[in-house]
PDB file of N, CA and C in Angstrom:
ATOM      1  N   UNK A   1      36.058 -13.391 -31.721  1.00  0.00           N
ATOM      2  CA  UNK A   1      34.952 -12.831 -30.981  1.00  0.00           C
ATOM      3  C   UNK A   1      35.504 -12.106 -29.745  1.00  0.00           C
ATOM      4  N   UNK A   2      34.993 -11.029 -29.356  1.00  0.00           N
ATOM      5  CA  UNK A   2      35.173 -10.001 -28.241  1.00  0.00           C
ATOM      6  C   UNK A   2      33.901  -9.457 -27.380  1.00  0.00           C
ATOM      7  N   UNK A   3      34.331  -9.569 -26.266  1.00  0.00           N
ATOM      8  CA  UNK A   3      33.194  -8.913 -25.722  1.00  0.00           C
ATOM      9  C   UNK A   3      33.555  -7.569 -25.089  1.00  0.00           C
ATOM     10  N   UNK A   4      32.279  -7.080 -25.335  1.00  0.00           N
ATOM     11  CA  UNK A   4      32.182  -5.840 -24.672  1.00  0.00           C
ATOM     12  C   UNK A   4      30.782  -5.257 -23.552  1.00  0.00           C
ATOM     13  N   UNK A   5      31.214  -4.121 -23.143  1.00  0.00           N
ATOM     14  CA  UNK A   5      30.177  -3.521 -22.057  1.00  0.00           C
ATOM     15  C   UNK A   5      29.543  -2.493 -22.822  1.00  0.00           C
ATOM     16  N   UNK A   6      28.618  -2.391 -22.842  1.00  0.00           N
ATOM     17  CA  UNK A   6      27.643  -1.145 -23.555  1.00  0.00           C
ATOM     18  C   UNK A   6      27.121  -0.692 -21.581  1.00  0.00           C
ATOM     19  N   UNK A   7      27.682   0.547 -21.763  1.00  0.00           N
ATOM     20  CA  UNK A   7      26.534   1.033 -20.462  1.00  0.00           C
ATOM     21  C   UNK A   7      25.693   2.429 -21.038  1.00  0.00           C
ATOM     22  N   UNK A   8      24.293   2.813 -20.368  1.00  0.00           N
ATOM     23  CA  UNK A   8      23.759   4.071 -20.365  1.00  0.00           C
ATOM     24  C   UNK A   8      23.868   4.657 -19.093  1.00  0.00           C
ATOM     25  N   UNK A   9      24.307   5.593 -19.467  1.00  0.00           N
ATOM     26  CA  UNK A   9      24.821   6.787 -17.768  1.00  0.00           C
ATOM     27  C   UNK A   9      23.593   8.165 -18.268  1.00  0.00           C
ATOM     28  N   UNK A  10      22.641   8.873 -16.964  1.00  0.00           N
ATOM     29  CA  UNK A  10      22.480  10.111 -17.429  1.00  0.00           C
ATOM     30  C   UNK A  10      22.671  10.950 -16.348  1.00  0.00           C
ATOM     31  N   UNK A  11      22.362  12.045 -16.625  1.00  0.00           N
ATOM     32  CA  UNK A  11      22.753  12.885 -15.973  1.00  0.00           C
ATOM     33  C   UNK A  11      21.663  14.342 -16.151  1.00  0.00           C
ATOM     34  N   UNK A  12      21.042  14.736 -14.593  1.00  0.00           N
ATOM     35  CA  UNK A  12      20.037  15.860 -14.349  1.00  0.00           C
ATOM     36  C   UNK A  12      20.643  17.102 -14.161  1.00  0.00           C
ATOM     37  N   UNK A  13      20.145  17.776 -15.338  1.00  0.00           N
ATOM     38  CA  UNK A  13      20.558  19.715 -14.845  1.00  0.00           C
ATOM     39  C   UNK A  13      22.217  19.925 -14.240  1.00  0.00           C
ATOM     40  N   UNK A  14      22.837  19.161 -15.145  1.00  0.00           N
ATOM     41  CA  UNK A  14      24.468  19.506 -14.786  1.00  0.00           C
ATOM     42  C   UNK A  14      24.682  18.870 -13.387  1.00  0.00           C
ATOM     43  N   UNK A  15      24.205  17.686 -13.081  1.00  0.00           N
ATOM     44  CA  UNK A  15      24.968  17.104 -11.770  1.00  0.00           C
ATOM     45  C   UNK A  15      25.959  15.558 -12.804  1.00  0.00           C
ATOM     46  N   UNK A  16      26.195  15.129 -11.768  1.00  0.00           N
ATOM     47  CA  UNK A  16      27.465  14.323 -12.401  1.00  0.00           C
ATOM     48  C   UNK A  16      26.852  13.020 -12.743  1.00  0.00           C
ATOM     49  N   UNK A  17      27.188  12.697 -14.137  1.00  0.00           N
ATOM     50  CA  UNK A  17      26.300  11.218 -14.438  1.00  0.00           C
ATOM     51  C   UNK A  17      26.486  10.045 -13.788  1.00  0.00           C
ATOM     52  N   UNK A  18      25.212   9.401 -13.746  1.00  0.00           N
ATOM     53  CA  UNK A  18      25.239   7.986 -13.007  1.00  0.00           C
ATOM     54  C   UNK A  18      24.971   7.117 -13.885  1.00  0.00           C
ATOM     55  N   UNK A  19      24.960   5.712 -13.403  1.00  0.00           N
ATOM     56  CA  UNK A  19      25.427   4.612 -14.335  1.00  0.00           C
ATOM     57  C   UNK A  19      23.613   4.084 -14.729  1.00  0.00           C
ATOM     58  N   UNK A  20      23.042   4.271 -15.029  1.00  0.00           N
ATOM     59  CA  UNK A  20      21.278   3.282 -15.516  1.00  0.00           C
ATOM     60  C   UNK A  20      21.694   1.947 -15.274  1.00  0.00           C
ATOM     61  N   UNK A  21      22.001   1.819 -16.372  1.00  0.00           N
ATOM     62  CA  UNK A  21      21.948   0.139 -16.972  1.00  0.00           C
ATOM     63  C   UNK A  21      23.226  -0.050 -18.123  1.00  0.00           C
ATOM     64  N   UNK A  22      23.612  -1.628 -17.667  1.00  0.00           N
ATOM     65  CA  UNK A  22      25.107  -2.141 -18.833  1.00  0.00           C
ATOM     66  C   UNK A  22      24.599  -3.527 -19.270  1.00  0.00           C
ATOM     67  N   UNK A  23      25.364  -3.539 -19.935  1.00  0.00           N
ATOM     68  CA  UNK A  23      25.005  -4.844 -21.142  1.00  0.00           C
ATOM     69  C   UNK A  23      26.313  -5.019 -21.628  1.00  0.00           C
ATOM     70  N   UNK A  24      26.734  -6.850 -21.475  1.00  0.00           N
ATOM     71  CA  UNK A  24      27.222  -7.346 -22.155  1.00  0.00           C
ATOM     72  C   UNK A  24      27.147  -7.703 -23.837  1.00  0.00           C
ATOM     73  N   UNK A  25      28.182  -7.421 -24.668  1.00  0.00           N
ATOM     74  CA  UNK A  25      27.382  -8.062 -26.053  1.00  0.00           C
ATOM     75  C   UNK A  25      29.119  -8.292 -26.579  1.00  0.00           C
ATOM     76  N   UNK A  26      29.028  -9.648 -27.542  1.00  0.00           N
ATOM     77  CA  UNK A  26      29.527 -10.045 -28.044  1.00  0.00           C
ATOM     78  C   UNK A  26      29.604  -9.938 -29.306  1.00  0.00           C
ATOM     79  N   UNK A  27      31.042  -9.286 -30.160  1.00  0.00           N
ATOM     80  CA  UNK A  27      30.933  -9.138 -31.493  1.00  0.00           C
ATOM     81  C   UNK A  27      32.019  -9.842 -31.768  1.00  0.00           C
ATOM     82  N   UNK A  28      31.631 -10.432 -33.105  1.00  0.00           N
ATOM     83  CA  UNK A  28      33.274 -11.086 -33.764  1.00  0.00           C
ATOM     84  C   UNK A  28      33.621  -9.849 -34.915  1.00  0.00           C
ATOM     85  N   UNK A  29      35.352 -10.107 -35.446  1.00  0.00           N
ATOM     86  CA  UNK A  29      35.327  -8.849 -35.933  1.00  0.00           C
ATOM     87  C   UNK A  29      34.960  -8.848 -37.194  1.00  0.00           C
ATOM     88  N   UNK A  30      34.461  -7.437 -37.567  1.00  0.00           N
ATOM     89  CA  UNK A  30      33.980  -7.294 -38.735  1.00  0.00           C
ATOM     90  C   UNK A  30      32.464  -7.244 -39.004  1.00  0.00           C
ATOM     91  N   UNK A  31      32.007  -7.936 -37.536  1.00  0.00           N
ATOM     92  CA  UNK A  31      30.425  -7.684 -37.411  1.00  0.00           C
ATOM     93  C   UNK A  31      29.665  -6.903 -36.883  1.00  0.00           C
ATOM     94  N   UNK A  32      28.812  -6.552 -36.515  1.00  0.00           N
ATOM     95  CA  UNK A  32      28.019  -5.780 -35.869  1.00  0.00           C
ATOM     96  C   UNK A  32      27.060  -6.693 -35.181  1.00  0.00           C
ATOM     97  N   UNK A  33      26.230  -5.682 -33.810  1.00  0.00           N
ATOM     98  CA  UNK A  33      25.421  -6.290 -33.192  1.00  0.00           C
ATOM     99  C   UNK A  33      24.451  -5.354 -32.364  1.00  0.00           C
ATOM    100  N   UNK A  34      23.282  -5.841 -32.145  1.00  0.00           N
ATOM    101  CA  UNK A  34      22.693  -4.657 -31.688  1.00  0.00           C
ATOM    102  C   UNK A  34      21.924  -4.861 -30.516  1.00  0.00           C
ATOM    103  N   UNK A  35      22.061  -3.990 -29.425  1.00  0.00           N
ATOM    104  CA  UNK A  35      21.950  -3.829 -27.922  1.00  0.00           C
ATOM    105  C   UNK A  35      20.755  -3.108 -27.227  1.00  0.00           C
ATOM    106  N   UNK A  36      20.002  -3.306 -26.934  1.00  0.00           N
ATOM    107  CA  UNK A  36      18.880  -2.893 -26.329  1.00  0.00           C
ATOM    108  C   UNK A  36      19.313  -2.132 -24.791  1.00  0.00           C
ATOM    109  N   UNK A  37      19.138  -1.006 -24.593  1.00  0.00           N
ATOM    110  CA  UNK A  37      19.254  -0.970 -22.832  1.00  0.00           C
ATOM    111  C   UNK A  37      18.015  -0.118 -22.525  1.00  0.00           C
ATOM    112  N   UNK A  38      17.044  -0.835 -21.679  1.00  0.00           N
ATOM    113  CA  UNK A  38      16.102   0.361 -21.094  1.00  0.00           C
ATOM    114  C   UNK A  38      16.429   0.770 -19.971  1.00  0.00           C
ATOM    115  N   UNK A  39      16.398   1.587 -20.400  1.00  0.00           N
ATOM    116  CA  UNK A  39      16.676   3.099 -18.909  1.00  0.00           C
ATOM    117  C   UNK A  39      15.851   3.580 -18.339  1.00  0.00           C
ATOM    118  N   UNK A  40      15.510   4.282 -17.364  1.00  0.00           N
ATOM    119  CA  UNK A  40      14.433   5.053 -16.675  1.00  0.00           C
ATOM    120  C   UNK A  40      13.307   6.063 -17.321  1.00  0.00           C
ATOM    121  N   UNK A  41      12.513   6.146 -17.015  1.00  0.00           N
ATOM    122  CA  UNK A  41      11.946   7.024 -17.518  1.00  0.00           C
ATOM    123  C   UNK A  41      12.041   8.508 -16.796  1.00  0.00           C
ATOM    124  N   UNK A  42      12.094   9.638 -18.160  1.00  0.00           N
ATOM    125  CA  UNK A  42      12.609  10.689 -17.457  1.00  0.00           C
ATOM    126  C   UNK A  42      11.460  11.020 -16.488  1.00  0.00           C
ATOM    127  N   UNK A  43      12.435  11.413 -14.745  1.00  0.00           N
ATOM    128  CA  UNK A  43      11.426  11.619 -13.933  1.00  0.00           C
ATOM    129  C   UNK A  43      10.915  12.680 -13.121  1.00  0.00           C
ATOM    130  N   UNK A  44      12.154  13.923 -13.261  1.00  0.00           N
ATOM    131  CA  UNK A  44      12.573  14.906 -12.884  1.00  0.00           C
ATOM    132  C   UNK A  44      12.426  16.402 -14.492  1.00  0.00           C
ATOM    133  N   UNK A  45      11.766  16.891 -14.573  1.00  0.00           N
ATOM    134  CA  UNK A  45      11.600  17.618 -15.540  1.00  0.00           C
ATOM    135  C   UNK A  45      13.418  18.772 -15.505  1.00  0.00           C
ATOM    136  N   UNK A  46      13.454  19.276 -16.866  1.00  0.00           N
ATOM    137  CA  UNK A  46      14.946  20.101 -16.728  1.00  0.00           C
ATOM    138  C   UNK A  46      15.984  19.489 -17.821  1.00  0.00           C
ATOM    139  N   UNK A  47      16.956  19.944 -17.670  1.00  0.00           N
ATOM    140  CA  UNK A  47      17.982  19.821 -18.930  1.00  0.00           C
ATOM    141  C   UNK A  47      18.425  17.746 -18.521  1.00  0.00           C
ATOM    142  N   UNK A  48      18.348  16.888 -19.167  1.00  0.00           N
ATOM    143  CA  UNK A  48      18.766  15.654 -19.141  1.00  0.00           C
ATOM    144  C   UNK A  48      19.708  15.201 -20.125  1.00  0.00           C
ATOM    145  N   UNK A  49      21.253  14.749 -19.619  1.00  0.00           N
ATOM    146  CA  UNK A  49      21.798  14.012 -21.144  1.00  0.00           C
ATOM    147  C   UNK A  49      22.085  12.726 -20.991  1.00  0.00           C
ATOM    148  N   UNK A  50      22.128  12.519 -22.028  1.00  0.00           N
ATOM    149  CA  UNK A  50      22.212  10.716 -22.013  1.00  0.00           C
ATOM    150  C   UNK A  50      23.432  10.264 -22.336  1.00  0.00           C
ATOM    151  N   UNK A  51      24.564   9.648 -21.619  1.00  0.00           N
ATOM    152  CA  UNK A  51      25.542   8.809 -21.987  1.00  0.00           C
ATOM    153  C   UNK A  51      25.437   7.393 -22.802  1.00  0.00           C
ATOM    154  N   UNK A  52      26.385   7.237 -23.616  1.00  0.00           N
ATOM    155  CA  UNK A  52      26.697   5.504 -23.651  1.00  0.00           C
ATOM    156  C   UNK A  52      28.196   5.442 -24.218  1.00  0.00           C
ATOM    157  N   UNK A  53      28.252   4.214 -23.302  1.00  0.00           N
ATOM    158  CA  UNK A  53      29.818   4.218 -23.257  1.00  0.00           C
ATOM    159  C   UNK A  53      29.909   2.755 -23.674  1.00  0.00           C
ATOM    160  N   UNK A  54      30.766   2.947 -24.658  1.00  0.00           N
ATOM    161  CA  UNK A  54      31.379   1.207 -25.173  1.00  0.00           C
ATOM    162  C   UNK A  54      32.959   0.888 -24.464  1.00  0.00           C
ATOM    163  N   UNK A  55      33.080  -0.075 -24.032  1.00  0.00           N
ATOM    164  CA  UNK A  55      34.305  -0.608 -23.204  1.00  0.00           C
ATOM    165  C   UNK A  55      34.488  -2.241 -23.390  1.00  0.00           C
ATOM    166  N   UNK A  56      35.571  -2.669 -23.171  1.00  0.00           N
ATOM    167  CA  UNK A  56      35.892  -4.159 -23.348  1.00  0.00           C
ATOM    168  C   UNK A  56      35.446  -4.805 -22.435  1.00  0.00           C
ATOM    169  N   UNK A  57      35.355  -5.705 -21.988  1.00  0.00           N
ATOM    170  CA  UNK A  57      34.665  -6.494 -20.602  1.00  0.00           C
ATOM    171  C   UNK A  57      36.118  -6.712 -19.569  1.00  0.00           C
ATOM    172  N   UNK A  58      36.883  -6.646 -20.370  1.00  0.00           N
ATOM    173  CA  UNK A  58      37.975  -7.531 -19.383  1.00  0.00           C
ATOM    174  C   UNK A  58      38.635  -6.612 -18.790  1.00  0.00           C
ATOM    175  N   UNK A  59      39.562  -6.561 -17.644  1.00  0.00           N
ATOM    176  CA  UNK A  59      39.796  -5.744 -16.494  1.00  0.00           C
ATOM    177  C   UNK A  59      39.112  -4.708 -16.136  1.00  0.00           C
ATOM    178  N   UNK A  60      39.916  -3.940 -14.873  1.00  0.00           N
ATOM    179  CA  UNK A  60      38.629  -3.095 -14.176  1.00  0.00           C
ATOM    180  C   UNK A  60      38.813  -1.556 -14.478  1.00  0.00           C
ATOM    181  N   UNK A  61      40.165  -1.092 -15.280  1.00  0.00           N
ATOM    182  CA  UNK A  61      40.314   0.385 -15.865  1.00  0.00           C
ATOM    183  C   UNK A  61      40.591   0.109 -17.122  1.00  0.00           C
ATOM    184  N   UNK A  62      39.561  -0.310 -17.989  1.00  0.00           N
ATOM    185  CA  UNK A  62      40.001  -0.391 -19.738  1.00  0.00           C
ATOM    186  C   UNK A  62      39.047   1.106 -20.069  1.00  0.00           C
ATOM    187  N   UNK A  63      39.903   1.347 -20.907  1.00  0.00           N
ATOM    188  CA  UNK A  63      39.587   2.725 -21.416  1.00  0.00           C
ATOM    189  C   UNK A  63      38.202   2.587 -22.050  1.00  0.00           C
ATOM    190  N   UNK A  64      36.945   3.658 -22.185  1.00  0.00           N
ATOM    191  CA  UNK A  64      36.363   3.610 -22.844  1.00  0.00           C
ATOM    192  C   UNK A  64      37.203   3.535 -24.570  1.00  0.00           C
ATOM    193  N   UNK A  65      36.307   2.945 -25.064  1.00  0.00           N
ATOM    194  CA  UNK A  65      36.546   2.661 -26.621  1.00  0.00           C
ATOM    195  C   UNK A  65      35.592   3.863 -27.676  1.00  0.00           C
ATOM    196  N   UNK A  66      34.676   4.355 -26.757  1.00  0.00           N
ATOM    197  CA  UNK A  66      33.865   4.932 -27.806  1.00  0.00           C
ATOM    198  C   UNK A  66      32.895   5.382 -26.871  1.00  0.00           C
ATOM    199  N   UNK A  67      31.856   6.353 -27.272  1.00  0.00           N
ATOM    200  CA  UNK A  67      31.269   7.032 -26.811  1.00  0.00           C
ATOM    201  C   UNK A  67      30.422   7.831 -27.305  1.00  0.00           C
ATOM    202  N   UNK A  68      29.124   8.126 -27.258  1.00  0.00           N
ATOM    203  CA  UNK A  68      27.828   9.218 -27.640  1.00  0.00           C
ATOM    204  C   UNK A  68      26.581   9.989 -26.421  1.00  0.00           C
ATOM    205  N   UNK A  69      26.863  11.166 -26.499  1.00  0.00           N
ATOM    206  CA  UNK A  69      26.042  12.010 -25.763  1.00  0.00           C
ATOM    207  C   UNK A  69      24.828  12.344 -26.643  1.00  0.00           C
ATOM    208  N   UNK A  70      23.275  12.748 -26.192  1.00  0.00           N
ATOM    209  CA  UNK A  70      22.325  13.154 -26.090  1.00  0.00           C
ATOM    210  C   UNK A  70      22.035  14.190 -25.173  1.00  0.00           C
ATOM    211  N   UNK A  71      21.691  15.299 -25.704  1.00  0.00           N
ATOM    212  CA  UNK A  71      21.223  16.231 -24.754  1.00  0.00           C
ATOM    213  C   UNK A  71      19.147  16.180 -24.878  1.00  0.00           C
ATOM    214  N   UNK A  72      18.556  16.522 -23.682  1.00  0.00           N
ATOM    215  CA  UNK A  72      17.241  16.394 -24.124  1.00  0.00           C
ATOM    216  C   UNK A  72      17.058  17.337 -23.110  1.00  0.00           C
ATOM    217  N   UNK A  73      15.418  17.750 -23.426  1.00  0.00           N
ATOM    218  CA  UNK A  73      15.338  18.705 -22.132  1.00  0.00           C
ATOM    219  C   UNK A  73      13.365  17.928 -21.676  1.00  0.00           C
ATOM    220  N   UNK A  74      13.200  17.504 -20.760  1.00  0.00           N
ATOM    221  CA  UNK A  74      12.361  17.075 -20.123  1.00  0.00           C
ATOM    222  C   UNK A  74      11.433  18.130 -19.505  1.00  0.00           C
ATOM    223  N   UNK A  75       9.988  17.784 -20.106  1.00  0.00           N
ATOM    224  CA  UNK A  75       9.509  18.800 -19.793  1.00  0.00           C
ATOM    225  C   UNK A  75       7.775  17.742 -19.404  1.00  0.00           C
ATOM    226  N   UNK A  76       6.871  18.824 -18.485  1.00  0.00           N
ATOM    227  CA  UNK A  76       6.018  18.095 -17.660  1.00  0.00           C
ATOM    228  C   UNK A  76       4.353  17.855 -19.179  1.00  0.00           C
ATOM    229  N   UNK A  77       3.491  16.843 -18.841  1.00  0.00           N
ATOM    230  CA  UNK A  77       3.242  16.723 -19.856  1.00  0.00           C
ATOM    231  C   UNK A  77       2.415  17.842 -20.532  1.00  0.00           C
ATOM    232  N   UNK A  78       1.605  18.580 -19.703  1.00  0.00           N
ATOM    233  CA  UNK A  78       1.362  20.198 -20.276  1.00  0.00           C
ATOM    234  C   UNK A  78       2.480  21.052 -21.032  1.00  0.00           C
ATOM    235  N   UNK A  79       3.650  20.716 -20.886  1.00  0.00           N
ATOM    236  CA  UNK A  79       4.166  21.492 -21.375  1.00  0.00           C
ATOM    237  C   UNK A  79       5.147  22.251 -21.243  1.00  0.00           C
ATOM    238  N   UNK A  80       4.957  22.795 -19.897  1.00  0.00           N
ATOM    239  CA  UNK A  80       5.727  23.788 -19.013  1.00  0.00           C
ATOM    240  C   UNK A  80       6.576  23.616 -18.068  1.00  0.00           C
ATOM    241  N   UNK A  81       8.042  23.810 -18.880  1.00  0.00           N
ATOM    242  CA  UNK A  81       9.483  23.370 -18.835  1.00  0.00           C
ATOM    243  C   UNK A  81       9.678  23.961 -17.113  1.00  0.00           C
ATOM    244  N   UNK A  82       9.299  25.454 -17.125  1.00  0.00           N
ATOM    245  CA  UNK A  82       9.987  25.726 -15.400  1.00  0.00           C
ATOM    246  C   UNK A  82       8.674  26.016 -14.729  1.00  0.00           C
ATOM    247  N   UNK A  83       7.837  25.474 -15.009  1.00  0.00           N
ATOM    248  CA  UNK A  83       6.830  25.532 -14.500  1.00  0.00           C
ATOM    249  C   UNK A  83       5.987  26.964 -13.717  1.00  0.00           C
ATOM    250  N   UNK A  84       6.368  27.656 -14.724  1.00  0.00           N
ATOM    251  CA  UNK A  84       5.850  29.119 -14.206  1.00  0.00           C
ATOM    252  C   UNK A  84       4.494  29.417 -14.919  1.00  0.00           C
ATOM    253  N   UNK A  85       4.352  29.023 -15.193  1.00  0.00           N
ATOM    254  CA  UNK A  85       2.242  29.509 -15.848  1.00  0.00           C
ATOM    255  C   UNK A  85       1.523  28.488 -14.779  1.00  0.00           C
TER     256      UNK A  85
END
């Protein structure tokens, strides 16, 4: 069994991502396991991407292990992305 860090990082209109929320989870090998993280709700309309980063738990520079981006684009609930109408 191993543990690891699941974190979600995002990031607004090309500024530099920040950390949401991390989660510990424990897999033995050969298994799988599955991780819940709620994150913010988008709050700022504009281009948004979503990080998650898998890492080991143990020391304080272990390489990410793995990794998936989301791009989304947040828009107000009418509709209107730059808000020009």
């Amino acid at each position: 069994m191993s543990k690891y860090s699941v974190c979600l990082l995002e990031s607004y209109n090309g500024k530099d991502p920040h950390s949401v929320v991390c989660q510990s989870a424990t897999v033995g090998n050969g298994s799988t396991t599955t991780v819940t993280l709620n994150g913010t709700n988008a709050s700022e309309t504009g281009k948004r991407t979503l990080y998650f980063r898998l890492r080991p738990t143990f020391g304080s520079d272990v390489p990410i292990i793995d990794s998936r981006t989301i791009n989304q684009t947040v828009i107000t609930k009418g509709g209107d992305y730059d808000q020009d109408a």
